[in-house]
Protein backbone atom coordinates (compact mmCIF):
# COMPACT_ATOMS: atom_id res chain seq x y z
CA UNK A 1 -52.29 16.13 -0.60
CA UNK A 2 -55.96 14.80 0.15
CA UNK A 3 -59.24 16.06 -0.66
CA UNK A 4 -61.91 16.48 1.81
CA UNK A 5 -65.23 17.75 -0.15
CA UNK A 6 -67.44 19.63 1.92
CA UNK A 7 -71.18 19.33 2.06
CA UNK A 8 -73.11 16.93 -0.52
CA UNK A 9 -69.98 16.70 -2.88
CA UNK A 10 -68.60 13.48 -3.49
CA UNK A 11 -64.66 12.80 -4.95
CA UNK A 12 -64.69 10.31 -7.79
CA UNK A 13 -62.02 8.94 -10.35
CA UNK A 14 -62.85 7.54 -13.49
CA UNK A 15 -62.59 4.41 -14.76
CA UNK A 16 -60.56 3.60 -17.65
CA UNK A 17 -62.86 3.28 -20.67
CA UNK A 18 -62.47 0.54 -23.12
CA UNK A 19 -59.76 0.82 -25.67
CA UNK A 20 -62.09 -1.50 -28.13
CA UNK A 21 -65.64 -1.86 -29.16
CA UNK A 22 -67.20 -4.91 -29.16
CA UNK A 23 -66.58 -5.59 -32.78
CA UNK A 24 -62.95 -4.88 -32.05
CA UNK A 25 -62.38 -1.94 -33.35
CA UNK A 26 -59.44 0.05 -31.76
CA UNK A 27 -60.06 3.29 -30.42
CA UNK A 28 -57.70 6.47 -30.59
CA UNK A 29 -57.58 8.70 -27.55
CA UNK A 30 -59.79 11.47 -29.13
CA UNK A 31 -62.70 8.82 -29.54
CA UNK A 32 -63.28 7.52 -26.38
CA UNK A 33 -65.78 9.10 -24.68
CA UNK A 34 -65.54 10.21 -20.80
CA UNK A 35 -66.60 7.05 -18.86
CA UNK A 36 -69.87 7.13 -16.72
CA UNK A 37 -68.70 4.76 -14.04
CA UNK A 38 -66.35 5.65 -11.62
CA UNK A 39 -64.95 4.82 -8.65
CA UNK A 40 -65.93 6.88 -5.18
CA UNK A 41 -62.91 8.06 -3.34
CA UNK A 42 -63.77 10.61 -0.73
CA UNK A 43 -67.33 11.38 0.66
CA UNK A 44 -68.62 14.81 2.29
CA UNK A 45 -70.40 14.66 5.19
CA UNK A 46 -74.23 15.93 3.58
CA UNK A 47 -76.68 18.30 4.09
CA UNK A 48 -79.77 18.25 6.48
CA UNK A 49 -81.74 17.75 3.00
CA UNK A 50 -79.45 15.14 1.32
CA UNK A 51 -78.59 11.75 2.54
CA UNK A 52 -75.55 11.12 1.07
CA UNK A 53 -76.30 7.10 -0.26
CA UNK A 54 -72.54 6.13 -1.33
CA UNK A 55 -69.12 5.41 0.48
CA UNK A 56 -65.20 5.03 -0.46
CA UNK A 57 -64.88 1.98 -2.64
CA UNK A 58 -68.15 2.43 -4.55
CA UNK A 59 -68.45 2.11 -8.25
CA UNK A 60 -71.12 4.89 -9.44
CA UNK A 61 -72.94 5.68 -12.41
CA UNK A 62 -72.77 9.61 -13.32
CA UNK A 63 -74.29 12.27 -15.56
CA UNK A 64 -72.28 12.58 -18.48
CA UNK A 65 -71.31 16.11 -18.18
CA UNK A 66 -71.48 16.67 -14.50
CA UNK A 67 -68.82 17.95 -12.06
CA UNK A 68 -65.85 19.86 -11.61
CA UNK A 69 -62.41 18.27 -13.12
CA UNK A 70 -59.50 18.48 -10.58
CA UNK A 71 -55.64 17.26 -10.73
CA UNK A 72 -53.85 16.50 -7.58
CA UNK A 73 -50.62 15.55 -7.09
CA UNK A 74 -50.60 13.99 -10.98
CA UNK A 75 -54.24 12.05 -10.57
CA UNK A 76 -57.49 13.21 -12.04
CA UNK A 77 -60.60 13.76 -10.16
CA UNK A 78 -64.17 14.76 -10.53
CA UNK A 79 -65.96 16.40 -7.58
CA UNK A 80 -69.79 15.54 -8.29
CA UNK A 81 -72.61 16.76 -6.62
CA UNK A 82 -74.80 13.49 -4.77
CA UNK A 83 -77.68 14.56 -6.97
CA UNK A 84 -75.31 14.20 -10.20
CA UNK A 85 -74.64 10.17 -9.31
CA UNK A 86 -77.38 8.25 -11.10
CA UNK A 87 -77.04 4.81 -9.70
CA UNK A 88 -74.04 2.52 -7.82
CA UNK A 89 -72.89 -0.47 -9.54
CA UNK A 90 -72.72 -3.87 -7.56
């Protein structure tokens, strides 16, 4: 199954947070926090007011809290709004 979002929306998937801090302390599941970057995987086509800035492939920074959470076909997804993604990683 693929996902097609519709109007400014933008399909993401997370990328794996770090299993240690810098001072190498392990983390446990329950501690990590949901990762900010993520990885673009499908793009809507926009809206007359929105210029949708990112394609397939990008890495993006994103609100915290934003978006819907979606599994398909076993994966996890996040369908943001283009407003909700903050900046694109290079």
């Amino acid at each position: 199954m693929t996902i097609k979002p519709l109007q400014d929306r933008v399909v993401i998937k997370s990328v794996e947070a770090e299993e240690t801090t810098k001072s190498g302390i392990i983390l446990a599941g329950s501690a990590k926090e949901k990762p900010e970057v993520a990885e673009v995987v499908a793009v809507g086509p926009g809206k007359a007011d929105v210029e949708m800035s990112v394609s397939v492939g990008s890495k993006v920074l994103i609100s915290k809290y934003s978006g819907t959470d979606v599994k398909v076909d076993g994966e996890e997804y996040t369908i943001v709004k283009m407003e909700d993604i903050l900046a694109v990683v290079e």
